[in-house]
C-alpha atoms as a PDB file:
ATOM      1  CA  UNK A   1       0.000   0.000   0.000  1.00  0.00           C
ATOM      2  CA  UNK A   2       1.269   3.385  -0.843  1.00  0.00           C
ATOM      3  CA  UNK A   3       1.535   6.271   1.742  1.00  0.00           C
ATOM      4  CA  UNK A   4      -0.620   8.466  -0.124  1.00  0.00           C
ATOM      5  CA  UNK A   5      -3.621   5.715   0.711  1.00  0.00           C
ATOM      6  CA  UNK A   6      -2.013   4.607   3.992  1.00  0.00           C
ATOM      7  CA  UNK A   7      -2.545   8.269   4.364  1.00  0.00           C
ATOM      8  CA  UNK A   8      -6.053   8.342   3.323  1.00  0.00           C
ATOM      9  CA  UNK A   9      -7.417   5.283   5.060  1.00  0.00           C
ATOM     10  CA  UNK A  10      -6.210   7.011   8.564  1.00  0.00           C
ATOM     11  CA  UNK A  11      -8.259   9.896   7.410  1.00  0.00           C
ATOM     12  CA  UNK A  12     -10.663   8.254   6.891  1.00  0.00           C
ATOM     13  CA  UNK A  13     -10.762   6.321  10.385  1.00  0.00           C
ATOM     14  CA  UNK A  14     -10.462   8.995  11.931  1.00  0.00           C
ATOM     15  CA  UNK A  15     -13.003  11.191  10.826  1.00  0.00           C
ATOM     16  CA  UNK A  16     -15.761   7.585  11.200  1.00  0.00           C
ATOM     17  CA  UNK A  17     -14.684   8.195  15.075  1.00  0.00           C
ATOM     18  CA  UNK A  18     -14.738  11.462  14.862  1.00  0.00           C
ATOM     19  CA  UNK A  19     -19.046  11.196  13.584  1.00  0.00           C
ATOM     20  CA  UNK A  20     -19.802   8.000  16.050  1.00  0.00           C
ATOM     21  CA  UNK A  21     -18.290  10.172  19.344  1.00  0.00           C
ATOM     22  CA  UNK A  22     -20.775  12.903  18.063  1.00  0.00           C
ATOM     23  CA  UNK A  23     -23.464   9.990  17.584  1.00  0.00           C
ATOM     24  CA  UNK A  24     -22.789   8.979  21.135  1.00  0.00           C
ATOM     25  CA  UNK A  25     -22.836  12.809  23.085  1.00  0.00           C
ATOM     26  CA  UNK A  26     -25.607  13.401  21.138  1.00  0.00           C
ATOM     27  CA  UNK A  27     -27.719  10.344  22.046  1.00  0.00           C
ATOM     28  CA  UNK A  28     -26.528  10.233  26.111  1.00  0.00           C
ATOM     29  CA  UNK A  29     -26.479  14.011  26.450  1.00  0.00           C
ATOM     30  CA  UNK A  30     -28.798  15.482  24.448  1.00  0.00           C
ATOM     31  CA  UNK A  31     -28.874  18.770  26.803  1.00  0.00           C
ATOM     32  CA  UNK A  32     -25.370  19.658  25.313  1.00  0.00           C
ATOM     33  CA  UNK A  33     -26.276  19.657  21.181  1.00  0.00           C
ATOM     34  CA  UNK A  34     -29.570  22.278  22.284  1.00  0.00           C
ATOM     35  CA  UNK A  35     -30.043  25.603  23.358  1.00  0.00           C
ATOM     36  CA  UNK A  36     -32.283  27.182  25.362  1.00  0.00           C
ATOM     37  CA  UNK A  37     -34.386  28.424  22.602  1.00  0.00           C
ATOM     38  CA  UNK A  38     -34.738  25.058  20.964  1.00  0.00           C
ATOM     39  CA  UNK A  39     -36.688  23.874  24.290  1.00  0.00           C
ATOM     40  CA  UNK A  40     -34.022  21.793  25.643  1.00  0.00           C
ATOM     41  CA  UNK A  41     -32.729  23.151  29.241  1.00  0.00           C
ATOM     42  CA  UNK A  42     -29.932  24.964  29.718  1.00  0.00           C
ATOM     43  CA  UNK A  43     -27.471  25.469  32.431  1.00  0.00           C
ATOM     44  CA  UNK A  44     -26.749  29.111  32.008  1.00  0.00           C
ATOM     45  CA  UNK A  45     -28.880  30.277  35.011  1.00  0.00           C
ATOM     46  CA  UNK A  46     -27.734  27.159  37.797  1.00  0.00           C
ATOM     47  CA  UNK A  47     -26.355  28.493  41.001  1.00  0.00           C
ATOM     48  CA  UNK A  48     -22.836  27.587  39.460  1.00  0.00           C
ATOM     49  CA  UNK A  49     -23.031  30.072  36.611  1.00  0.00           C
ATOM     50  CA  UNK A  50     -25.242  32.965  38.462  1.00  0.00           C
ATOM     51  CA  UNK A  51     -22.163  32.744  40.464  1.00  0.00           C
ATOM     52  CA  UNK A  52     -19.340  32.632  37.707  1.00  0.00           C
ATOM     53  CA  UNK A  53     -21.501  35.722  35.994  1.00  0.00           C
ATOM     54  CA  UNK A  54     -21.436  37.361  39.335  1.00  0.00           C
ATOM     55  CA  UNK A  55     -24.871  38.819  38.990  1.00  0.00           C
ATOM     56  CA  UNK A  56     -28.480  37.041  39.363  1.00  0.00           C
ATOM     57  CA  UNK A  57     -31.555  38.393  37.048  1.00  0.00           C
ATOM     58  CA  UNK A  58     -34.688  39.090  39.182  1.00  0.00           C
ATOM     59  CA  UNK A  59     -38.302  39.492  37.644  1.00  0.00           C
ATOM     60  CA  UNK A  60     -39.710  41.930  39.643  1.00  0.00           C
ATOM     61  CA  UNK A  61     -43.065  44.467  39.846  1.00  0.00           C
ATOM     62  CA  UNK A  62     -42.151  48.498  39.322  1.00  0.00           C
ATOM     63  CA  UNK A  63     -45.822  49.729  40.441  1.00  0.00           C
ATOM     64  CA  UNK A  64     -47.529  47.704  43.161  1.00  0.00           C
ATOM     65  CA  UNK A  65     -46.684  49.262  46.358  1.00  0.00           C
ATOM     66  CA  UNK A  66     -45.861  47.930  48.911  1.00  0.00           C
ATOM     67  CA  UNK A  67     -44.844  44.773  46.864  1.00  0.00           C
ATOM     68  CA  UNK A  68     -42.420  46.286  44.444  1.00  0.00           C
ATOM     69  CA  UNK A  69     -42.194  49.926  42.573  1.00  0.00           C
ATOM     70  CA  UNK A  70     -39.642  52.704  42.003  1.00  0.00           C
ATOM     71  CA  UNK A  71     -39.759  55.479  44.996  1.00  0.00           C
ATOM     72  CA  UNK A  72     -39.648  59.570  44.015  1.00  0.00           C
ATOM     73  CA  UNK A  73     -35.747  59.190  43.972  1.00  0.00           C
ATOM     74  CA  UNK A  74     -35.792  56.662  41.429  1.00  0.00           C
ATOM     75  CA  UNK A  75     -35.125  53.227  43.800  1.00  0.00           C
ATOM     76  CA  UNK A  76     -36.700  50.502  43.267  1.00  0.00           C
ATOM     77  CA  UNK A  77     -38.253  49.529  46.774  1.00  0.00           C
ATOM     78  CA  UNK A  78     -40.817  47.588  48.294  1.00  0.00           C
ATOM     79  CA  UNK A  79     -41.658  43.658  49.925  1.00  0.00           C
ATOM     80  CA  UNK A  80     -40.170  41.267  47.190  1.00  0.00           C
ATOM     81  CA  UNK A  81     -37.288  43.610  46.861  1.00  0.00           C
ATOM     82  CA  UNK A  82     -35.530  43.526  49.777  1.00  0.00           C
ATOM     83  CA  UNK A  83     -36.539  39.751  49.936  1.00  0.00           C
ATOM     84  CA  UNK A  84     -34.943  40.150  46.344  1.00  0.00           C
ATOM     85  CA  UNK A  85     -31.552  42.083  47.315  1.00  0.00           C
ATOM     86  CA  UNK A  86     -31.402  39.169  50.476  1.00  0.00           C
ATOM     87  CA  UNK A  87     -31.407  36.229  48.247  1.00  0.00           C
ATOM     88  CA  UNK A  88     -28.581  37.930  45.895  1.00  0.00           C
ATOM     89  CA  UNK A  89     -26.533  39.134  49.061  1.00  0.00           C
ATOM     90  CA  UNK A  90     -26.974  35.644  50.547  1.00  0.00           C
ATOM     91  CA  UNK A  91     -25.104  34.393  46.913  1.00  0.00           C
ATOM     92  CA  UNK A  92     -22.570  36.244  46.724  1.00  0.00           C
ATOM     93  CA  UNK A  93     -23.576  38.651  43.687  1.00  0.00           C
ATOM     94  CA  UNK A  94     -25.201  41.520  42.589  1.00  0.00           C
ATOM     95  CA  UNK A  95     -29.067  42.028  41.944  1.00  0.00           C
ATOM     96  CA  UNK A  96     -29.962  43.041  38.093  1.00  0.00           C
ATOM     97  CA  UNK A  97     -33.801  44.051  38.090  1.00  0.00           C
ATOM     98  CA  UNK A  98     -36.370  43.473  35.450  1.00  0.00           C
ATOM     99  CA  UNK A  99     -39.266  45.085  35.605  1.00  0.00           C
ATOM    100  CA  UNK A 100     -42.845  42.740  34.502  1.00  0.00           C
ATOM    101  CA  UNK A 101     -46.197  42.981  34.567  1.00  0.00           C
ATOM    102  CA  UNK A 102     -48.857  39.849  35.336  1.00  0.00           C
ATOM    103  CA  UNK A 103     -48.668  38.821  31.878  1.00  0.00           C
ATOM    104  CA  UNK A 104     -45.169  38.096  31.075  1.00  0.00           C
ATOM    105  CA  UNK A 105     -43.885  36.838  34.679  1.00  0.00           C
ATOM    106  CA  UNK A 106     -43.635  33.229  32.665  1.00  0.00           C
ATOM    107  CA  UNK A 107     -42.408  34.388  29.212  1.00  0.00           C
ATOM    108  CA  UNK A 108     -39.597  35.857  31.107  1.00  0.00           C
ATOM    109  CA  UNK A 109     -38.265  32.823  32.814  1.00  0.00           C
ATOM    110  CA  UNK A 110     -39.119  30.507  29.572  1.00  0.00           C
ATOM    111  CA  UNK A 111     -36.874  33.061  27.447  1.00  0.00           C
ATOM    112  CA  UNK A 112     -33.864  33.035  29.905  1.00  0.00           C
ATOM    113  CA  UNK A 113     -34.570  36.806  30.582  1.00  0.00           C
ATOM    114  CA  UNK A 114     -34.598  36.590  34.201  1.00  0.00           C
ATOM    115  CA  UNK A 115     -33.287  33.869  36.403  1.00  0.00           C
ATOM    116  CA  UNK A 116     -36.116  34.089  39.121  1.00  0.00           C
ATOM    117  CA  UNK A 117     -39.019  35.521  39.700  1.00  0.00           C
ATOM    118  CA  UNK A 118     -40.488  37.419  42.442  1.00  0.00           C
ATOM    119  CA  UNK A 119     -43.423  39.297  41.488  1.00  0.00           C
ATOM    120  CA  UNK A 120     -45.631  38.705  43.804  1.00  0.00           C
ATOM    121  CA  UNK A 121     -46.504  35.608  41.818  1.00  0.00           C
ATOM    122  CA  UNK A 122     -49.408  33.226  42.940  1.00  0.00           C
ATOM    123  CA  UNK A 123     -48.999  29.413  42.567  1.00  0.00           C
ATOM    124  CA  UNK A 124     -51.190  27.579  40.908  1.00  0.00           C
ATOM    125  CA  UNK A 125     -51.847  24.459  39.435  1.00  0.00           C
ATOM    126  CA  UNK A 126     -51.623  25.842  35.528  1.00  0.00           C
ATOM    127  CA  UNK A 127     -48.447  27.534  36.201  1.00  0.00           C
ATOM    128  CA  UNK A 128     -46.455  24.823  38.461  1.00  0.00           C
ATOM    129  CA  UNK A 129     -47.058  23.087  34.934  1.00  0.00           C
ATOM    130  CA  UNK A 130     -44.709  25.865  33.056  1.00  0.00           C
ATOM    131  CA  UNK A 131     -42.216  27.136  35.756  1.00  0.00           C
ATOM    132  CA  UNK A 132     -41.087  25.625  38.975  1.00  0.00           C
ATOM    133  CA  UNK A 133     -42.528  27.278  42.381  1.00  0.00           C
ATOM    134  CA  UNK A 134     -40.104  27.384  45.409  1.00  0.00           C
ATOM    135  CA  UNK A 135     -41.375  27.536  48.996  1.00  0.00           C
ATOM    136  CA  UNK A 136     -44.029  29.662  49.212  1.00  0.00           C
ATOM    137  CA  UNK A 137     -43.433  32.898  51.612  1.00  0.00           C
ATOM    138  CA  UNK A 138     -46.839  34.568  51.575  1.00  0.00           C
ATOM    139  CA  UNK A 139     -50.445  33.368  51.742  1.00  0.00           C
ATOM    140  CA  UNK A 140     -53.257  35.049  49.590  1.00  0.00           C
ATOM    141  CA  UNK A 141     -56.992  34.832  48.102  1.00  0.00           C
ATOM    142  CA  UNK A 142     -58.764  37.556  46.058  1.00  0.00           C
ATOM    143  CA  UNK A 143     -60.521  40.380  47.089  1.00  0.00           C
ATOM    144  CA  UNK A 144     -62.799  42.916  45.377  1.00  0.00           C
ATOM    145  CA  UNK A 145     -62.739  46.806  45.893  1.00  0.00           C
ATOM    146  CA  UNK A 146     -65.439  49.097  45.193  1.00  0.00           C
ATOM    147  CA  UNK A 147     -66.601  52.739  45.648  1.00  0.00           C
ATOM    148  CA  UNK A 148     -67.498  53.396  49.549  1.00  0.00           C
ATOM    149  CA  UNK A 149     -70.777  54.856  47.872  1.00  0.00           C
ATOM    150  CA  UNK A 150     -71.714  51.556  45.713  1.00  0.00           C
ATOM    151  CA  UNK A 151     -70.034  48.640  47.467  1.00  0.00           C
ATOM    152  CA  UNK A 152     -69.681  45.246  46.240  1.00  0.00           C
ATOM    153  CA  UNK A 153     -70.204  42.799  49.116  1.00  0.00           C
ATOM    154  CA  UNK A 154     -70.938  39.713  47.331  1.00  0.00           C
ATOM    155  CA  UNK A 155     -70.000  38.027  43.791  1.00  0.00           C
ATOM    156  CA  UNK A 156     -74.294  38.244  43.182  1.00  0.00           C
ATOM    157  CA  UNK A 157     -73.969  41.772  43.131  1.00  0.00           C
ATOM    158  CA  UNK A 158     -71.388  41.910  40.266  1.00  0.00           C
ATOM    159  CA  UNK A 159     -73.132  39.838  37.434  1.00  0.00           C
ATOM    160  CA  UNK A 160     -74.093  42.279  34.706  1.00  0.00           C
ATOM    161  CA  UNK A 161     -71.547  44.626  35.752  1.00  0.00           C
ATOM    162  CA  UNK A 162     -68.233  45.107  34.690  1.00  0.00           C
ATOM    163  CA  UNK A 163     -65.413  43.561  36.577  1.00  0.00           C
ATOM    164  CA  UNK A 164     -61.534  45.167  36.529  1.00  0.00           C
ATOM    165  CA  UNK A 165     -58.814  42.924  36.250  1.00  0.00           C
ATOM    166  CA  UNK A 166     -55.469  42.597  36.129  1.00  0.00           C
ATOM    167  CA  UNK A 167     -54.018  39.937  32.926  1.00  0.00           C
ATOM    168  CA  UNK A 168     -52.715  36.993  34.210  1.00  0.00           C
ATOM    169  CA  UNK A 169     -53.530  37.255  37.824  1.00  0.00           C
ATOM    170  CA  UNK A 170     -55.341  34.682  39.658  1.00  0.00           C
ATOM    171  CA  UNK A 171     -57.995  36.912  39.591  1.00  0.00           C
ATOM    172  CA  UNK A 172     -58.779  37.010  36.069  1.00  0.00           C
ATOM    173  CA  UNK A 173     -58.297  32.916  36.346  1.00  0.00           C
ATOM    174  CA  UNK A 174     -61.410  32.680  39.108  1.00  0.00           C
ATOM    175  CA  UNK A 175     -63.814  35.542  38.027  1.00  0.00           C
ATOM    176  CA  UNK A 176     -63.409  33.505  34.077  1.00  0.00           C
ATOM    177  CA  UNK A 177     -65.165  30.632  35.007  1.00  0.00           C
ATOM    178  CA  UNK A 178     -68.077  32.399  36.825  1.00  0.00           C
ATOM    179  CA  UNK A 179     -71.374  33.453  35.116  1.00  0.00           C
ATOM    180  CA  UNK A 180     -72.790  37.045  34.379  1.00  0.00           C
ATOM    181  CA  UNK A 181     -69.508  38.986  34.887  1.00  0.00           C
ATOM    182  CA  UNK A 182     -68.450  41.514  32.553  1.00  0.00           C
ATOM    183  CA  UNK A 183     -64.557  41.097  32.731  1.00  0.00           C
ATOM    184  CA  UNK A 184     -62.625  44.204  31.934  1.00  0.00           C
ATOM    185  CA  UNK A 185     -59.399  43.120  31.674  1.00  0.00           C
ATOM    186  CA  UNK A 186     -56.069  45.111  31.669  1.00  0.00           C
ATOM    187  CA  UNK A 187     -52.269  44.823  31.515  1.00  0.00           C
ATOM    188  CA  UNK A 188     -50.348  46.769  34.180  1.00  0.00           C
ATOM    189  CA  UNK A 189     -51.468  47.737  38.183  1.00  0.00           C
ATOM    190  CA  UNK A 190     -51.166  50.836  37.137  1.00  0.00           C
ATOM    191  CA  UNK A 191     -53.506  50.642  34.124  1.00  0.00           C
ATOM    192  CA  UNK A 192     -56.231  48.859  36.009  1.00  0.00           C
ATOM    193  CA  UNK A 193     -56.136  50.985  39.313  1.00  0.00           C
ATOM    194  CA  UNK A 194     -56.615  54.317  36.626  1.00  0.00           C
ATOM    195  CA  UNK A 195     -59.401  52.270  34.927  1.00  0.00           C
ATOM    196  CA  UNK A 196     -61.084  51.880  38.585  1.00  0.00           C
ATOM    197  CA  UNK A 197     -60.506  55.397  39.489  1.00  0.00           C
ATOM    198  CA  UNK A 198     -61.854  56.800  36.053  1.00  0.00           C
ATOM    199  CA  UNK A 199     -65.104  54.123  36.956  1.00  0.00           C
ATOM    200  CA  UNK A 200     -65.061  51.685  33.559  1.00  0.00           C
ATOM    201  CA  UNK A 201     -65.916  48.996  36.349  1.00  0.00           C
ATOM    202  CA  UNK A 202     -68.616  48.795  39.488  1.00  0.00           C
ATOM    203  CA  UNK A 203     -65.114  46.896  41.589  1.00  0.00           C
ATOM    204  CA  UNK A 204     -62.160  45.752  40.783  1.00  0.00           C
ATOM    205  CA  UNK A 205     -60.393  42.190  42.266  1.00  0.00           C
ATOM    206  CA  UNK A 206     -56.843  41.312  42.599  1.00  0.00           C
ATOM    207  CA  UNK A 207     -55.115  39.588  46.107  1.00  0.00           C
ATOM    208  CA  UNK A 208     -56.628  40.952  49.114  1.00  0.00           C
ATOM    209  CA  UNK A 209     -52.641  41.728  50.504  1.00  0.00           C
ATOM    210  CA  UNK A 210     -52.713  44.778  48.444  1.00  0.00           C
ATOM    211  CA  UNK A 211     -55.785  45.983  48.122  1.00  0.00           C
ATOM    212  CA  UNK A 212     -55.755  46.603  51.573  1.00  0.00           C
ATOM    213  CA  UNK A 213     -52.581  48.836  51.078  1.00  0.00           C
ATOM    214  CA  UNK A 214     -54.537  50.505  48.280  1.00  0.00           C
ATOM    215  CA  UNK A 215     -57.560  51.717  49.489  1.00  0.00           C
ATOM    216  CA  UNK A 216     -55.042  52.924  52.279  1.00  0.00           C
ATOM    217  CA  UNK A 217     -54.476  55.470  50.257  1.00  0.00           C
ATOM    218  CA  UNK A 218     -57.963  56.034  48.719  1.00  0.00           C
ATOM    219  CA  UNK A 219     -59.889  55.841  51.078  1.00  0.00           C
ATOM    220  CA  UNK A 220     -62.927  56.709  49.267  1.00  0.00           C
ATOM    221  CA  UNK A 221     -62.708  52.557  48.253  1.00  0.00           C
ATOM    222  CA  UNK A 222     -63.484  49.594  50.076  1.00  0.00           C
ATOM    223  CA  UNK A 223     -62.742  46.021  50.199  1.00  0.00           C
ATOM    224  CA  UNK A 224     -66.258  44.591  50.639  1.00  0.00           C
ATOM    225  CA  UNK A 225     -65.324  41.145  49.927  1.00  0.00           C
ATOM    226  CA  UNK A 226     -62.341  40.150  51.666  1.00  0.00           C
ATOM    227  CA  UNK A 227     -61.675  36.765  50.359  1.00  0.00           C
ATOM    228  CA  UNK A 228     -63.130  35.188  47.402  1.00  0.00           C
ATOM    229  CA  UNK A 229     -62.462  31.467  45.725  1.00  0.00           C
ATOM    230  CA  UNK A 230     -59.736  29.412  46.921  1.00  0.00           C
ATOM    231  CA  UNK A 231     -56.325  30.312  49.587  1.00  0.00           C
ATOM    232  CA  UNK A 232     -53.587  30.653  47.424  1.00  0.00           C
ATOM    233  CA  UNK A 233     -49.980  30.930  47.882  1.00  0.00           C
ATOM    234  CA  UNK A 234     -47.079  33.493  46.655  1.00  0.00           C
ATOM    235  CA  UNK A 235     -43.437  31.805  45.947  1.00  0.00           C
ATOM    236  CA  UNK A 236     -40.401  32.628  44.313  1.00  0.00           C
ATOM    237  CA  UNK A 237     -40.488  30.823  40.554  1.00  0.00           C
ATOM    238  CA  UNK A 238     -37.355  29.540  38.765  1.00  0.00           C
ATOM    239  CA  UNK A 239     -37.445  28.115  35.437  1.00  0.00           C
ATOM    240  CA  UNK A 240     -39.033  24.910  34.320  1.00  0.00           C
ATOM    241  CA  UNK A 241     -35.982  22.216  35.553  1.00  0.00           C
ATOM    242  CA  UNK A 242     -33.515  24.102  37.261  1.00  0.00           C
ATOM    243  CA  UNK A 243     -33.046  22.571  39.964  1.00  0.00           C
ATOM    244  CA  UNK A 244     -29.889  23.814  41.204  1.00  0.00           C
ATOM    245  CA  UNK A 245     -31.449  26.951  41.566  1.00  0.00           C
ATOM    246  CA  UNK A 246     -34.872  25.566  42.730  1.00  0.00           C
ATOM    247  CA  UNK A 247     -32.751  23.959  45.492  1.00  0.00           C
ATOM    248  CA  UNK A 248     -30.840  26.477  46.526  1.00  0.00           C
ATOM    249  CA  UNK A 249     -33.924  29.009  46.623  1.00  0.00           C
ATOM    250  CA  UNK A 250     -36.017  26.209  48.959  1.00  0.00           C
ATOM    251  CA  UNK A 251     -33.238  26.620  50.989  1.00  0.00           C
ATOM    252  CA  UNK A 252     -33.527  29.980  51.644  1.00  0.00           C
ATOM    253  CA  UNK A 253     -37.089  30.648  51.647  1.00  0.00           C
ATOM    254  CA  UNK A 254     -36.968  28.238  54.913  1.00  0.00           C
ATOM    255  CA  UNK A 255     -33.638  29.760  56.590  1.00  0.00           C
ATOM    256  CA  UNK A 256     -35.258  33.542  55.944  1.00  0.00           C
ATOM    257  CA  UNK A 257     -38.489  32.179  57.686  1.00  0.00           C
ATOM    258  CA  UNK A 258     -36.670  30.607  60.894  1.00  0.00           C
ATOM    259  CA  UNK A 259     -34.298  33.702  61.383  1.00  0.00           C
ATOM    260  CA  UNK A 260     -37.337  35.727  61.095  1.00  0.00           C
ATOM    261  CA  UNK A 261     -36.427  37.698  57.480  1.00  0.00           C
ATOM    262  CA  UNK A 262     -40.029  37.795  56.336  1.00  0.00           C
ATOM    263  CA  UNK A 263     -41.620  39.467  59.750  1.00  0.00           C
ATOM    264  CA  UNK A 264     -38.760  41.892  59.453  1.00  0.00           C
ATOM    265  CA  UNK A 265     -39.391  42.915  56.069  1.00  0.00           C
ATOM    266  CA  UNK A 266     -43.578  42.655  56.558  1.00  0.00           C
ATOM    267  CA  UNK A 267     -42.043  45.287  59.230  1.00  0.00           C
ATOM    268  CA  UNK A 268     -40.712  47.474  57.698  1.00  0.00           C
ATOM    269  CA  UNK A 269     -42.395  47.198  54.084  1.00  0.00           C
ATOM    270  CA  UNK A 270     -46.138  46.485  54.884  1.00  0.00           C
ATOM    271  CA  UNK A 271     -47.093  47.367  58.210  1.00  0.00           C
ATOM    272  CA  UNK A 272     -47.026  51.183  57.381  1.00  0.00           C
ATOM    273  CA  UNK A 273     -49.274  50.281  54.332  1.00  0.00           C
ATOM    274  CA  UNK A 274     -51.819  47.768  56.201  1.00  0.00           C
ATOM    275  CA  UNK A 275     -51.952  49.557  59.695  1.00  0.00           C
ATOM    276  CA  UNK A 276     -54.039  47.556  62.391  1.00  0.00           C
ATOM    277  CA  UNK A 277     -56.466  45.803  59.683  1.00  0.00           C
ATOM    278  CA  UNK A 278     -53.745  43.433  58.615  1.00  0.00           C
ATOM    279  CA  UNK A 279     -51.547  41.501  61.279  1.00  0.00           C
ATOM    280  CA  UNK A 280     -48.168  39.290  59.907  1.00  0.00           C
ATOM    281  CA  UNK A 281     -50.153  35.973  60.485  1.00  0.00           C
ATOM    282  CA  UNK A 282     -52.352  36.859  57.919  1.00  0.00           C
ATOM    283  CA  UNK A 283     -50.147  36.972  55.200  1.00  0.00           C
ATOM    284  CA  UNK A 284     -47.148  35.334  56.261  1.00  0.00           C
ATOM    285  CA  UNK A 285     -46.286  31.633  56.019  1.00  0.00           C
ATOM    286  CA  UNK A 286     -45.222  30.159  59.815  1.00  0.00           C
END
């Protein structure tokens, strides 16, 4: 045999091992040959890499006080955020904050925009399905608000009337199912708080937490039913399978509730927004 085809045939053997090494990655670790975007997970946002990136992405509200908004000087401020700033302290990075509405809290995670979520977000069964819900650290149901001068103290009293709520909340996802209701049905807290003020609805329903801090400050409104369909929890959400950071965030959540973290921040955060009506145990997970 000549060296030009001894050449050749060790080419050639080569480059077959070369295609049946990629046969086998591809086959045993299937996570490796797809992206994020091609629905296979990725590992970009695991405790390991928030770490190596030295920053963690946070989903959170800019305009539900006392939750999460931006202050007159610009700071973004409120419940979830210092629970927010903890968490990234307690990693060893730096916070970076994006701002979402009730709509996109899930698109967000799905498309690797933010790394977790805390938005004030309500567990339920139809989202556990998309995004992974860490230990819960508040407890909520929904509440309706109405005018002091018309109140709405029963669901009878709103059929053939239009409802205000907020997309995506677990508001919108009771008041759908139930008969006679006009459902007006907007994007932002901001948007559907100016829609109740400007009276395009008889009452308006979101989670009780807040309305109480709302009508706080208008006073002219008033939460005449106080709980409404099923107790529901608020947790942290990670992405659909990490569960490095999943982990890591369970972890947390229960450290931050035996130190006493949450009473602290309910504290300082919500108590000025609540007063006497609301008391910690009302809202806070034991």
């Amino acid at each position: 045999m000549s060296g030009r085809k001894i050449f050749n045939t060790i080419i050639g053997i080569i480059a077959a091992i070369t295609v049946l090494a990629s046969m086998y990655v591809g086959l045993t670790k299937p996570y490796l040959a797809r992206s994020a975007g091609g629905g296979g997970w990725n590992n970009d946002n695991s405790v390991t890499q928030i770490k190596a990136r030295g920053y963690i992405r946070i989903g959170v509200y800019g305009d539900l006080p006392p939750y999460g908004w931006v202050n007159s000087k610009g700071k973004r401020v409120g419940f979830d955020l210092r629970l927010a700033r903890k968490l990234a302290k307690n990693l060893g990075v730096k916070p970076r904050f994006t701002q979402l509405t009730g709509n996109n809290r899930v698109d967000a995670l799905n498309s690797n925009k933010v790394d977790l979520v805390l938005a004030n977000f309500t567990e339920t069964p139809e989202r556990a399905k998309v995004v992974d819900f860490a230990h819960p650290y508040m407890k909520v149901s929904t509440g309706v608000v109405s005018p002091k001068k018309a109140p709405i103290t029963s669901e009878k009293q709103l059929r053939g009337k239009n409802l205000i709520l907020l997309k995506g909340s677990t508001a919108e996802n009771y008041f759908a199912n139930r008969p006679g209701i006009k459902l007006l049905r907007f994007d932002s807290e901001t948007q559907q708080f100016n829609a109740m003020k400007n009276k395009r609805g008889a009452a308006l329903a979101d989670d009780n937490s807040y309305l109480y801090a709302w009508i706080r400050k208008n006073p002219q409104y008033v939460v005449g039913i106080r709980s409404i369909g099923p107790h529901q929890f608020i947790a942290p959400a990670v992405k659909k399978g990490n569960k490095s950071l999943l982990k890591w965030t369970n972890q947390q959540i229960d450290q931050l509730t035996k130190t006493g973290f949450f009473h602290e921040d309910y504290r300082i955060e919500l108590k000025p927004y609540f007063g006497k009506r609301i008391i910690p145990s009302d809202i806070l997970i034991k």
